[in-house]
Protein backbone atom coordinates (compact mmCIF):
# COMPACT_ATOMS: atom_id res chain seq x y z
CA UNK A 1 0.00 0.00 0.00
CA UNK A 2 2.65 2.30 1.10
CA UNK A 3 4.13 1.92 -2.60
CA UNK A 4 1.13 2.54 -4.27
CA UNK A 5 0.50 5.85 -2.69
CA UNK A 6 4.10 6.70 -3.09
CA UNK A 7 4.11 6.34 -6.67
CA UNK A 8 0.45 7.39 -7.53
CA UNK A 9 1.65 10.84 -5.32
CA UNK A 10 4.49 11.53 -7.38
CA UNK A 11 2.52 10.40 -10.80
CA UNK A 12 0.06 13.49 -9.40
CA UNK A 13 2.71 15.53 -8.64
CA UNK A 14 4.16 15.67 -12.35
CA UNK A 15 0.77 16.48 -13.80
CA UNK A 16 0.26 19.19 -11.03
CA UNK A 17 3.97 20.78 -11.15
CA UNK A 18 6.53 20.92 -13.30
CA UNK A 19 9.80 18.72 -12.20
CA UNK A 20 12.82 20.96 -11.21
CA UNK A 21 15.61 22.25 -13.44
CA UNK A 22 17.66 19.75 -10.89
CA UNK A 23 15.23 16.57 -11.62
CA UNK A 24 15.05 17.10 -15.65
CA UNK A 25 19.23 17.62 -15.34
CA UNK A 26 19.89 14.55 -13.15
CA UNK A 27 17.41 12.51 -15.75
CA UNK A 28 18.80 13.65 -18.93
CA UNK A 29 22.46 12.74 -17.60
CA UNK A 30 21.36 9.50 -16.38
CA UNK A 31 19.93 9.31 -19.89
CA UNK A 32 23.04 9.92 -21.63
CA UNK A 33 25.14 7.85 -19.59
CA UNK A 34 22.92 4.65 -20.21
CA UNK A 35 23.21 5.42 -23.28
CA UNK A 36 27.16 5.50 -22.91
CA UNK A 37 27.45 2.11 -21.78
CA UNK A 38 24.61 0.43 -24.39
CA UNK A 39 27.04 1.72 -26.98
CA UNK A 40 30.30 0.58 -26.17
CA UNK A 41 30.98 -2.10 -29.33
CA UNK A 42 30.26 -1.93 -32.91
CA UNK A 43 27.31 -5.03 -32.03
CA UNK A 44 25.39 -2.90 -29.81
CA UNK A 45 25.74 0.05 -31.91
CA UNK A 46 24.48 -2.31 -34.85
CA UNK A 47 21.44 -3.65 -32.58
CA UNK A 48 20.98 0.48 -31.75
CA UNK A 49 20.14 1.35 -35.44
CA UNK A 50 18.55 -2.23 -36.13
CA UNK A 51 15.80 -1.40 -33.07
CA UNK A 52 15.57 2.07 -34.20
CA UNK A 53 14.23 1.04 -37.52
CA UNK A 54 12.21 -2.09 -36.52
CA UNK A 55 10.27 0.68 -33.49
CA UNK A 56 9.66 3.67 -35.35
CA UNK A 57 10.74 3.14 -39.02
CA UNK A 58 13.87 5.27 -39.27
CA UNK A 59 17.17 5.63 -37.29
CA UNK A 60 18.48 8.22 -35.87
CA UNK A 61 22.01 8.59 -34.52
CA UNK A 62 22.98 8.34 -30.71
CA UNK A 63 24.29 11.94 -31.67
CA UNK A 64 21.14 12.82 -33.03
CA UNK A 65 19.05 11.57 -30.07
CA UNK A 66 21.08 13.18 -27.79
CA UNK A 67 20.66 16.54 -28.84
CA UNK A 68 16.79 15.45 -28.93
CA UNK A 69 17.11 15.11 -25.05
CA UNK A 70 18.88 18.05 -24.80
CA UNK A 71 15.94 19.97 -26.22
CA UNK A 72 13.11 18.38 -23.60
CA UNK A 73 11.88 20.61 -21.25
CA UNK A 74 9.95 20.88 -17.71
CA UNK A 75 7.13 21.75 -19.68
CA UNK A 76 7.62 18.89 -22.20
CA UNK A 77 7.68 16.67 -19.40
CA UNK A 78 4.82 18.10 -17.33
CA UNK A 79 2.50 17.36 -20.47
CA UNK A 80 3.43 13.89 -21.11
CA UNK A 81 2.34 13.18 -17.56
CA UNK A 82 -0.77 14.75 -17.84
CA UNK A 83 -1.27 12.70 -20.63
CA UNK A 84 -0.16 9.27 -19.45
CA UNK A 85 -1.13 9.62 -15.41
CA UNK A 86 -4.80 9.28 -15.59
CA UNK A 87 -7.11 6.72 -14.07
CA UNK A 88 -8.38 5.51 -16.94
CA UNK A 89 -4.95 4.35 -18.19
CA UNK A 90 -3.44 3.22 -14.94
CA UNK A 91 -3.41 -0.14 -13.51
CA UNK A 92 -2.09 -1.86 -10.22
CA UNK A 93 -1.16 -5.54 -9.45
CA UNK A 94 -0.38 -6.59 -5.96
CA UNK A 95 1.11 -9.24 -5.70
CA UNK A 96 1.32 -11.45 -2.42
CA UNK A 97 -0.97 -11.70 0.71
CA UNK A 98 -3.21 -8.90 0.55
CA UNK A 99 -6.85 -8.03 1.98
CA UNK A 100 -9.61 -6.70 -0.23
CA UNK A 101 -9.27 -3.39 2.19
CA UNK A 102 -5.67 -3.14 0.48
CA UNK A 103 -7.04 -3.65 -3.59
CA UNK A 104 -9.66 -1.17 -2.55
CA UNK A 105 -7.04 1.51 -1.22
CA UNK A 106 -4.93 0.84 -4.69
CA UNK A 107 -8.10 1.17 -7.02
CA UNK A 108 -8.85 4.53 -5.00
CA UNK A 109 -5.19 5.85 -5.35
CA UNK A 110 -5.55 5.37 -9.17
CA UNK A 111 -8.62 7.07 -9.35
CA UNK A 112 -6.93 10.31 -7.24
CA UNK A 113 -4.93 10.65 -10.08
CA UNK A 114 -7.44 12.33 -12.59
């Protein structure tokens, strides 16, 4: 339960306010830095362009992409949220020993969230 409401919070939170020059820096450098590491040989560079094309039909460079990120903004990422944190497109499996009290508080915490 505790993780439920921690995580529907914070989905709120996006929609609500916009993440902190801080938060979108620390994400887009934790970006980059995955990205770092999935590119370190000539195969994963290969399966890079061949998932590129086979996902969305064209391929763009790790370059390219990068400067992509660079350009997302707080407000960028404040509208995605809106768009992908609502009830209606939320969902919530507990797993383990659990009361129908605590699937009742989950379903609730989703609906908060529009």
């Amino acid at each position: 339960h505790d993780a439920v409401q921690a995580i529907t919070a914070e989905c709120k939170r996006l929609t609500m306010e916009p993440v902190t020059e801080e938060e979108l820096r620390d994400a887009k450098e934790q970006i980059k830095g995955r990205m770092n590491l999935q590119l370190e040989d000539t195969e994963k560079i290969a399966a890079w362009f061949g998932t590129q094309e086979i996902l969305i039909g064209q391929s763009v460079t790790p370059e390219g992409r990068l400067k992509e990120l660079r350009g997302v903004t707080m407000a960028d990422i404040q509208k995605v949220a809106r768009n992908v944190f609502k009830s209606s497109l939320c969902a919530v499996t507990i797993i383990g020993k659990h009361s129908a009290n605590d699937a009742a508080r989950a379903r609730k915490l989703l609906r908060e969230l529009t």
